[in-house]
C-alpha atoms as a PDB file:
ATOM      1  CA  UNK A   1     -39.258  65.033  75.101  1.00  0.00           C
ATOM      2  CA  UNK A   2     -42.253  64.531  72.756  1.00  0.00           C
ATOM      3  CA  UNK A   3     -42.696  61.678  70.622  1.00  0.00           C
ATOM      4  CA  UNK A   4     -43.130  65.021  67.542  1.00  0.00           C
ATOM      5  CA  UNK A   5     -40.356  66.051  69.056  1.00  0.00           C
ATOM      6  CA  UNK A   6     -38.389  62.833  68.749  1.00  0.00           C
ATOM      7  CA  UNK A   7     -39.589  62.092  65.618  1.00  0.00           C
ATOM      8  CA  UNK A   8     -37.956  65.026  63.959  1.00  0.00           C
ATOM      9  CA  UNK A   9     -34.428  64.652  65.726  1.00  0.00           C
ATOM     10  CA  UNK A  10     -34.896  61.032  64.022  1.00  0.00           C
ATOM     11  CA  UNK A  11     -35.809  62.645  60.892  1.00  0.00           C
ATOM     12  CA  UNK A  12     -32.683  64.988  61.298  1.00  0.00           C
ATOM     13  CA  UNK A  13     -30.449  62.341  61.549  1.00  0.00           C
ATOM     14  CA  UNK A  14     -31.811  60.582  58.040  1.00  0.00           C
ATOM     15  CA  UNK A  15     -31.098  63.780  56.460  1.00  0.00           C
ATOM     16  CA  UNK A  16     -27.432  63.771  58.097  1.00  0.00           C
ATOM     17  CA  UNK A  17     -26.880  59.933  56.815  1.00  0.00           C
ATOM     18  CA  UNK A  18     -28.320  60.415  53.251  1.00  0.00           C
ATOM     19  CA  UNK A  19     -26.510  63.804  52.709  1.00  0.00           C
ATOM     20  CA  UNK A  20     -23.395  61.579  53.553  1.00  0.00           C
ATOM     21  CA  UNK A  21     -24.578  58.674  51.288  1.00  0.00           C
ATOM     22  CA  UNK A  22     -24.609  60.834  48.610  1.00  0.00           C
ATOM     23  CA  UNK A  23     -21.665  62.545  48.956  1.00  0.00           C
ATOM     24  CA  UNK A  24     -20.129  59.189  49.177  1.00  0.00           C
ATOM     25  CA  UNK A  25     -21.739  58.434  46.123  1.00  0.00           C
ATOM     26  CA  UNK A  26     -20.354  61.292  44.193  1.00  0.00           C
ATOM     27  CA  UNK A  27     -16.640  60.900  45.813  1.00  0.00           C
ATOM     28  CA  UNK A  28     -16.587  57.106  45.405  1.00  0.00           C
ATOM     29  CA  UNK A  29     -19.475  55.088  45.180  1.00  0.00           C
ATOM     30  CA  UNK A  30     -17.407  51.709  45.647  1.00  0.00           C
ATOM     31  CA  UNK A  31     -16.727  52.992  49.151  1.00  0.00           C
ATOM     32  CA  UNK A  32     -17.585  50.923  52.560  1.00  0.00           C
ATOM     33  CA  UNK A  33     -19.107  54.118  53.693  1.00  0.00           C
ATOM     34  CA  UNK A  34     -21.393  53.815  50.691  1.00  0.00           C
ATOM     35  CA  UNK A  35     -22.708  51.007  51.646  1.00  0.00           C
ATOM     36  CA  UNK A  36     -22.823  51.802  55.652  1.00  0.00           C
ATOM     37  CA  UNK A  37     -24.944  54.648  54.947  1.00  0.00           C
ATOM     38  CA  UNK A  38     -27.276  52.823  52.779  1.00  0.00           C
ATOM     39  CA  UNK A  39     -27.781  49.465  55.368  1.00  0.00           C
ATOM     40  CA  UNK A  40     -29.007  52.330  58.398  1.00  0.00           C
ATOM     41  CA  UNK A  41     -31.297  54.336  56.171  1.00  0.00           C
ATOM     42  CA  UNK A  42     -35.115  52.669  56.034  1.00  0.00           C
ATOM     43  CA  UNK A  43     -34.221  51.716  59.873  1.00  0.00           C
ATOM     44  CA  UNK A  44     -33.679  55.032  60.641  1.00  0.00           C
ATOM     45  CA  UNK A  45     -36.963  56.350  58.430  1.00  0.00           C
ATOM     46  CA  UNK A  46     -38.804  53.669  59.977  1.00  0.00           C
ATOM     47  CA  UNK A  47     -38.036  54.911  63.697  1.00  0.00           C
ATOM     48  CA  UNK A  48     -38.987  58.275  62.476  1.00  0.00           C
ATOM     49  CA  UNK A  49     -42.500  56.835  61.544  1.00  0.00           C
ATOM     50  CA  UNK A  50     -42.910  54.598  65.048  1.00  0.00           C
ATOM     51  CA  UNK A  51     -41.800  58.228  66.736  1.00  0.00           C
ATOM     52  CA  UNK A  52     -44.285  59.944  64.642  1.00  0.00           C
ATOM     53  CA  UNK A  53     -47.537  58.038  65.344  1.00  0.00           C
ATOM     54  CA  UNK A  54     -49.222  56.602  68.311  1.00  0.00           C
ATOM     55  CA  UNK A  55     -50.432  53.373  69.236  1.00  0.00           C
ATOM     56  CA  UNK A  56     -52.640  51.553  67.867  1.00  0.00           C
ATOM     57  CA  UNK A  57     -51.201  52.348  64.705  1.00  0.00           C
ATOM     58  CA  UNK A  58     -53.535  51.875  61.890  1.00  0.00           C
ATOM     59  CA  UNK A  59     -53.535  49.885  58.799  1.00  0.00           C
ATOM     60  CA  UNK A  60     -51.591  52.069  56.850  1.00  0.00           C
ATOM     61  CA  UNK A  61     -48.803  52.863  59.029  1.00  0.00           C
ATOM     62  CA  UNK A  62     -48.589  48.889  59.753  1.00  0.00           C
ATOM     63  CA  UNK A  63     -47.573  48.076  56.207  1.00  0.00           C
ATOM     64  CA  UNK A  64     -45.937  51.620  55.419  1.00  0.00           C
ATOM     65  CA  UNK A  65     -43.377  49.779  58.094  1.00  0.00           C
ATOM     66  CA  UNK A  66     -43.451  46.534  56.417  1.00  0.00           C
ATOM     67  CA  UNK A  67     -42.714  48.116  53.181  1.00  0.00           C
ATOM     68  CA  UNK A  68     -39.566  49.696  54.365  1.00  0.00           C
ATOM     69  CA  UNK A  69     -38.436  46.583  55.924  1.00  0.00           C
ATOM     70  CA  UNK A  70     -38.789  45.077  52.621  1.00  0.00           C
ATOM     71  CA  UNK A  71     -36.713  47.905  51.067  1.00  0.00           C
ATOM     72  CA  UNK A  72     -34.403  47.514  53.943  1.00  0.00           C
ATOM     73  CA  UNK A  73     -33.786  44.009  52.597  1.00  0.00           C
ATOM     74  CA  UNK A  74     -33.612  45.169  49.390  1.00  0.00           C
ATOM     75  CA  UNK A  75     -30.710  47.526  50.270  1.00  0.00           C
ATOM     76  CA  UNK A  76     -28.851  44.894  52.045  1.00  0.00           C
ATOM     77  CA  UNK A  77     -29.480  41.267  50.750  1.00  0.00           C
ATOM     78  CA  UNK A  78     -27.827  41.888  47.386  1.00  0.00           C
ATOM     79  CA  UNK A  79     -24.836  42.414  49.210  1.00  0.00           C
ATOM     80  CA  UNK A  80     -24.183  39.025  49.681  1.00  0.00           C
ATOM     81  CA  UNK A  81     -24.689  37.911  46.273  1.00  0.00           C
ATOM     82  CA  UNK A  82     -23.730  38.512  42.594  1.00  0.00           C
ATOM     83  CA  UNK A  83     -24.406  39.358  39.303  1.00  0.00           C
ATOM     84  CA  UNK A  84     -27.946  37.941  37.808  1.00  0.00           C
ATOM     85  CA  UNK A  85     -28.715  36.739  41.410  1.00  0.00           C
ATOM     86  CA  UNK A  86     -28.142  39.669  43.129  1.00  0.00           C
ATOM     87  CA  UNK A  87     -30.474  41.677  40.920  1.00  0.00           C
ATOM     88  CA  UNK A  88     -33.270  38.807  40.946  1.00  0.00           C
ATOM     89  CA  UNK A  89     -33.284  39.159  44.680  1.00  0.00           C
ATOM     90  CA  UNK A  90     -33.152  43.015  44.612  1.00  0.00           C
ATOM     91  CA  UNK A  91     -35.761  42.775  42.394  1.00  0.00           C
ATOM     92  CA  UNK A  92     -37.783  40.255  44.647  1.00  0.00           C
ATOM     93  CA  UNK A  93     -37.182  42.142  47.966  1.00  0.00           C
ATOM     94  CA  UNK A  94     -38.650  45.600  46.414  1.00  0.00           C
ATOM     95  CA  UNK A  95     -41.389  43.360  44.370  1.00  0.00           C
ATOM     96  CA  UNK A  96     -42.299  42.866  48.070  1.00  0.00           C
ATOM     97  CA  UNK A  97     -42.263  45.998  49.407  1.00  0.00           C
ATOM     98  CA  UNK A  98     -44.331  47.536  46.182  1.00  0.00           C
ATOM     99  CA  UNK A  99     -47.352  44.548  47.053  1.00  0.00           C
ATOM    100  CA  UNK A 100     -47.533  45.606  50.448  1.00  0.00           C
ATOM    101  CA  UNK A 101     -47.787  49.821  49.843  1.00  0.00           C
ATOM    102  CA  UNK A 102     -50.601  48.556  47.245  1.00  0.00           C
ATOM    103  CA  UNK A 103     -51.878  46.612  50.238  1.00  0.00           C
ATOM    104  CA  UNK A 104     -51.378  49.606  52.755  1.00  0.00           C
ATOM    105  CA  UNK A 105     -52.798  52.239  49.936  1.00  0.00           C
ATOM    106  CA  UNK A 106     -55.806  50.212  48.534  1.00  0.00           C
ATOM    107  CA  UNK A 107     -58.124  51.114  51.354  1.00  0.00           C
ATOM    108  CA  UNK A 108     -58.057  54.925  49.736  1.00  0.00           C
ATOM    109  CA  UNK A 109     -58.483  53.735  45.712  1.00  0.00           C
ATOM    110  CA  UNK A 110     -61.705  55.919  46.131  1.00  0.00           C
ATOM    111  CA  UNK A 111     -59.759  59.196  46.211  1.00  0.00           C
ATOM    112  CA  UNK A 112     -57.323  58.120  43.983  1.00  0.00           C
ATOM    113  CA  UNK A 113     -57.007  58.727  40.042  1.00  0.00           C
ATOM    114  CA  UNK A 114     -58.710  55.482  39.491  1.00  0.00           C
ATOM    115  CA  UNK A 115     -62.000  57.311  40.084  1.00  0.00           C
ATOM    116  CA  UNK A 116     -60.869  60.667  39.869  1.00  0.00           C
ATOM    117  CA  UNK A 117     -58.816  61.255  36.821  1.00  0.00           C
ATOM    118  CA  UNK A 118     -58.854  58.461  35.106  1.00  0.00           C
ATOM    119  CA  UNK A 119     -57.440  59.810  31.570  1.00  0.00           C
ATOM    120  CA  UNK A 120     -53.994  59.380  34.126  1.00  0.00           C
ATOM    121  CA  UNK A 121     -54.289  55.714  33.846  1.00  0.00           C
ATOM    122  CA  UNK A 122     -52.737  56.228  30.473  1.00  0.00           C
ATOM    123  CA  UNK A 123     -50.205  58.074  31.111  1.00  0.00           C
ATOM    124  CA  UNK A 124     -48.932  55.686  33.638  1.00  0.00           C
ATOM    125  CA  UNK A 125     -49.929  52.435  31.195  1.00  0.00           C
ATOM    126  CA  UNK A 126     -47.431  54.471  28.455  1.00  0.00           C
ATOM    127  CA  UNK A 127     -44.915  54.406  31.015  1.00  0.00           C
ATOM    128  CA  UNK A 128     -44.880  50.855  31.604  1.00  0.00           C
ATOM    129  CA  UNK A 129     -44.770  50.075  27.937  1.00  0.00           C
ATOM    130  CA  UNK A 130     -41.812  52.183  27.188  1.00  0.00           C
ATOM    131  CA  UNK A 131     -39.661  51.113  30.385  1.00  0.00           C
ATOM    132  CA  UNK A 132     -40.688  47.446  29.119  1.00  0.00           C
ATOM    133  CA  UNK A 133     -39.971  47.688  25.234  1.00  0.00           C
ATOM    134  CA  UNK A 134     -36.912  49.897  25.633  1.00  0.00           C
ATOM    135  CA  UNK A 135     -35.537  47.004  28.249  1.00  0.00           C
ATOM    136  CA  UNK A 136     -36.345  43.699  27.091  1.00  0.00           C
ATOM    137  CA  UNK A 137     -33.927  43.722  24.565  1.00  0.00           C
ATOM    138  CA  UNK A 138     -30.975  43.681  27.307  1.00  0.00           C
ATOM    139  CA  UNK A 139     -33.117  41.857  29.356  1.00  0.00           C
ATOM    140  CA  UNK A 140     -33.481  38.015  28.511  1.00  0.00           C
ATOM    141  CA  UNK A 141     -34.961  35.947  30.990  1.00  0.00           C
ATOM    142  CA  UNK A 142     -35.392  38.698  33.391  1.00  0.00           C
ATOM    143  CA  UNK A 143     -37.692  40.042  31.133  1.00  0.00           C
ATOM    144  CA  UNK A 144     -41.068  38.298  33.001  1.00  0.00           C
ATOM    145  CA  UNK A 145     -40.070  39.526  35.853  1.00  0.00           C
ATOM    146  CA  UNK A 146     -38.954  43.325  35.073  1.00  0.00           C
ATOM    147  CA  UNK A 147     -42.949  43.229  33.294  1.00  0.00           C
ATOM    148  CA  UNK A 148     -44.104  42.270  36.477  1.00  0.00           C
ATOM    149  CA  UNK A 149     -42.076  44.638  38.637  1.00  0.00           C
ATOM    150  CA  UNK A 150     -43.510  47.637  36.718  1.00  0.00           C
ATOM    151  CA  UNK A 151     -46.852  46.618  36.751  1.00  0.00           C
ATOM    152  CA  UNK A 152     -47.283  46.676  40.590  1.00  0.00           C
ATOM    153  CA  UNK A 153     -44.722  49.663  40.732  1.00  0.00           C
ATOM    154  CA  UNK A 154     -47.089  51.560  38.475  1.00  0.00           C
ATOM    155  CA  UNK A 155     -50.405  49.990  40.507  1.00  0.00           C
ATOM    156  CA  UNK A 156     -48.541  51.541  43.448  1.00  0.00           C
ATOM    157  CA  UNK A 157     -48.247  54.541  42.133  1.00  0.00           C
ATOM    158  CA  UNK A 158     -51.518  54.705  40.999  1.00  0.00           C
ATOM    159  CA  UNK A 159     -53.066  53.533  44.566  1.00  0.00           C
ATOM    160  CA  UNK A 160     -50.697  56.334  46.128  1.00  0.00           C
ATOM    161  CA  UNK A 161     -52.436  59.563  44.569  1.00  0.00           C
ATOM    162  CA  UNK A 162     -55.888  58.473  47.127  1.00  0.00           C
ATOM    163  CA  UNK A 163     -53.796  59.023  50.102  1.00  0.00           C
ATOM    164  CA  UNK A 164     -52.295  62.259  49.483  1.00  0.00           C
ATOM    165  CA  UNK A 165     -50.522  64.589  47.301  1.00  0.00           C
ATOM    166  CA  UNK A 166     -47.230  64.280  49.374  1.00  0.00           C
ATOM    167  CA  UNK A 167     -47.561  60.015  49.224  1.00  0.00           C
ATOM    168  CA  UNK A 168     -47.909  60.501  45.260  1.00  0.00           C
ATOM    169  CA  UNK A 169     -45.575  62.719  44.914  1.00  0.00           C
ATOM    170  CA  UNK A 170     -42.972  60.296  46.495  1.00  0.00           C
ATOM    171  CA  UNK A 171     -44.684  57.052  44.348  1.00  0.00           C
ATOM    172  CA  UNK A 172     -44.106  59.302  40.871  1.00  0.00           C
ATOM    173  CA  UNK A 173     -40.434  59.647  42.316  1.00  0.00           C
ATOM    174  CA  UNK A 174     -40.029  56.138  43.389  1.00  0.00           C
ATOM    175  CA  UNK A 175     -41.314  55.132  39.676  1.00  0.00           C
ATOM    176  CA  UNK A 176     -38.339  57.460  38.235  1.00  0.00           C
ATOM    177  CA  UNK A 177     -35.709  56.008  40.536  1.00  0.00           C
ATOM    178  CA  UNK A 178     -36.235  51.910  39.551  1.00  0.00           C
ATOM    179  CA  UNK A 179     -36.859  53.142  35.744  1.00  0.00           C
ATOM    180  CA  UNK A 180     -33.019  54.512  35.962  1.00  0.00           C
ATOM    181  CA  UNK A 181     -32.486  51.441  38.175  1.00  0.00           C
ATOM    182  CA  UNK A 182     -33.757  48.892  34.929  1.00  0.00           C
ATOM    183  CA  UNK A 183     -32.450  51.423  32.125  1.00  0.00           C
ATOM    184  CA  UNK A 184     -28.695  51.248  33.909  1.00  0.00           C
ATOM    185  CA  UNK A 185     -28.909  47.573  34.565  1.00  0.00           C
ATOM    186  CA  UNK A 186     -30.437  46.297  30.896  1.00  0.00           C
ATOM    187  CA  UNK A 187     -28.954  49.283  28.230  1.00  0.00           C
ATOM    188  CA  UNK A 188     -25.406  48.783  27.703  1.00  0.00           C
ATOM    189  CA  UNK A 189     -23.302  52.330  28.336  1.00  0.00           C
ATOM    190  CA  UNK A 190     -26.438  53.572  30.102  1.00  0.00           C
ATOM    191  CA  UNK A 191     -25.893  57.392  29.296  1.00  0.00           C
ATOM    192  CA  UNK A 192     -26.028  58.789  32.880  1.00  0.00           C
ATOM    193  CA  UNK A 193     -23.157  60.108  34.338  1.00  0.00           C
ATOM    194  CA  UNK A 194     -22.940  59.176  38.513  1.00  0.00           C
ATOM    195  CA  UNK A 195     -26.750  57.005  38.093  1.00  0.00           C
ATOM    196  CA  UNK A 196     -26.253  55.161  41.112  1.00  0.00           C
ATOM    197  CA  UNK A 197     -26.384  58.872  42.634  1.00  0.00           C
ATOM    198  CA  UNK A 198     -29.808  59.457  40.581  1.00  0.00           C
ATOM    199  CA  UNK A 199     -30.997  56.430  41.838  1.00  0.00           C
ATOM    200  CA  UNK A 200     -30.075  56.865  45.185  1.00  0.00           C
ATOM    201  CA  UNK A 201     -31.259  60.674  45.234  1.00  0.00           C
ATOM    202  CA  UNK A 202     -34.884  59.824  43.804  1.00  0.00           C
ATOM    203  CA  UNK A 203     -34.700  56.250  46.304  1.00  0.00           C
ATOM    204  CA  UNK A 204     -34.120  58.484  49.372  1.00  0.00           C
ATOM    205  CA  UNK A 205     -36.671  61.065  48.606  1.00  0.00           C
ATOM    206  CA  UNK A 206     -39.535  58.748  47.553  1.00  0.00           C
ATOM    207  CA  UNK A 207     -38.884  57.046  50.618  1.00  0.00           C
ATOM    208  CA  UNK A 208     -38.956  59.748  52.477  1.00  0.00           C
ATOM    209  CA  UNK A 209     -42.030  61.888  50.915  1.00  0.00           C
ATOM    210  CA  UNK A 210     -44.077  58.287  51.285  1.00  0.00           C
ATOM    211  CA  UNK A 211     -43.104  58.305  54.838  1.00  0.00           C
ATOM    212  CA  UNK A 212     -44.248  61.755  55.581  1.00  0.00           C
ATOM    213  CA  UNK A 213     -47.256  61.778  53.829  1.00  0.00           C
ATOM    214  CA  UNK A 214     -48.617  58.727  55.263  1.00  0.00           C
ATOM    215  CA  UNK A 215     -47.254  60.016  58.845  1.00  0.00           C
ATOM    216  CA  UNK A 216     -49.486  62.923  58.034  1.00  0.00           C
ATOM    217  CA  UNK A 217     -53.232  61.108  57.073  1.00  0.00           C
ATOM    218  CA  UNK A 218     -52.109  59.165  59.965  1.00  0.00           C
ATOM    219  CA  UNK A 219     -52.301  61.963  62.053  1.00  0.00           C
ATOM    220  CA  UNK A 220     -54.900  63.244  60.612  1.00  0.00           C
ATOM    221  CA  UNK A 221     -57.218  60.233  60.955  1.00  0.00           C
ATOM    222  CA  UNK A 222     -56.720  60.057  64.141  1.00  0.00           C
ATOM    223  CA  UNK A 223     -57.683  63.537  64.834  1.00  0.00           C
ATOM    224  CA  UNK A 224     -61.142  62.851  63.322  1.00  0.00           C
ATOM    225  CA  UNK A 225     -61.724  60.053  64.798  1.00  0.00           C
ATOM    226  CA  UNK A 226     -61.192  61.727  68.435  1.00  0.00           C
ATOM    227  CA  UNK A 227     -63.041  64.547  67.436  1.00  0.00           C
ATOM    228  CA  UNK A 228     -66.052  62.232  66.728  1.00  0.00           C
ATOM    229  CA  UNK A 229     -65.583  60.202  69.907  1.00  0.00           C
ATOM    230  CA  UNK A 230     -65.744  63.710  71.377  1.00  0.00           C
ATOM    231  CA  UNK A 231     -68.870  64.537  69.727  1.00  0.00           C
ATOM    232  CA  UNK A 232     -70.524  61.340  70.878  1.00  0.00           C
ATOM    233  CA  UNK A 233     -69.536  61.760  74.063  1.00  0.00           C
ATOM    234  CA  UNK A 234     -71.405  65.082  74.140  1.00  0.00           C
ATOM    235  CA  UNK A 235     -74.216  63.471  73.105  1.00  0.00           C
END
């Protein structure tokens, strides 16, 4: 078996778990299962992305890994605490995980709407003062830290659109799933019928549209850089 090969089985058995985390969500989303499901995910992802690259892995792969472990932690620490404390270190696990994809994408700010398209900037700098303004009444003392979550979730995003269209696609998604995550947790009678399934939808699929598209310029890098060893080889 193929390591391609073996990386889509893996993948294949993600989509199995979070089709089952989500239905969980929708029958009873106070369920063990619920849970379960949720703990096995960004292992599983993150096998699919060992699988589905080759060694030495570069840069970006590195702390694409790192990144889910941090979101692992983030989908499991909690767990074993409450109320304001479980959110602060919810919040602090993905604060983690958002530094290091800046980390892993800032090597490709070049290509990214920083140079390119800069008249986004704004559009993402809107976002952040909306999320912020429309939480920091509910918020209180979290209120420093919720500013400083979205301004490294938006930097991410940001950094994300110079590695690909798939990794920015998945960033803009991951930005829509902790907004619903801060608008449930500050706003009192949040108006969103089954959110934690909203937020766990857009979770998975950021997750999973990061992992892809940096499993792709992976792949992709490599291929020109063997074709140029090839060429110099020639020569």
């Amino acid at each position: 078996m193929t390591r391609s090969v073996a990386a889509r089985i893996v993948f294949a058995v993600f989509g199995v778990l979070a089709a089952v985390h989500l239905i969980a969500q929708l029958i009873d989303p106070e369920a063990m299962l619920v849970d379960a499901t949720q703990w096995l995910l960004m292992p599983v992802l993150a096998a699919a992305l060992v699988l589905g690259t080759t060694a030495p892995r570069s840069r970006l792969v590195e702390l694409t890994l790192v990144a889910l472990t941090f979101s692992w932690l983030g989908d499991t620490a909690p767990d074993l605490f409450d109320g304001d404390t479980s959110f602060l270190v919810l919040v602090g696990f993905f604060l983690c995980a958002q530094v290091t994809y800046i980390a892993a994408f800032m090597p490709y700010r070049a290509d990214s709407v920083l140079h390119t398209r800069r008249w986004v900037l704004a559009v993402f700098a809107v976002a952040v003062v909306v999320l912020v303004a429309v939480c920091a009444p509910g918020a209180g003392v979290l209120l420093i830290p919720v500013l400083l979550y979205a301004l490294c979730l938006a930097a991410m995003a940001i950094l994300a659109t110079g590695v690909g269209p798939t990794v920015a696609i998945g960033a803009v998604i991951f930005v829509v799933s902790d907004s619903l995550i801060a608008l449930r947790a500050f706003i009192d009678d949040f108006p969103l019928p089954l959110s934690g399934f909203w937020v766990m939808l857009t979770y998975i699929a950021a997750q999973v549209l990061i992992t892809h598209g940096v499993m792709t310029r992976a792949r992709a890098t490599r291929s020109e850089n063997d074709d140029r060893t090839a060429v110099r080889q020639l020569d």
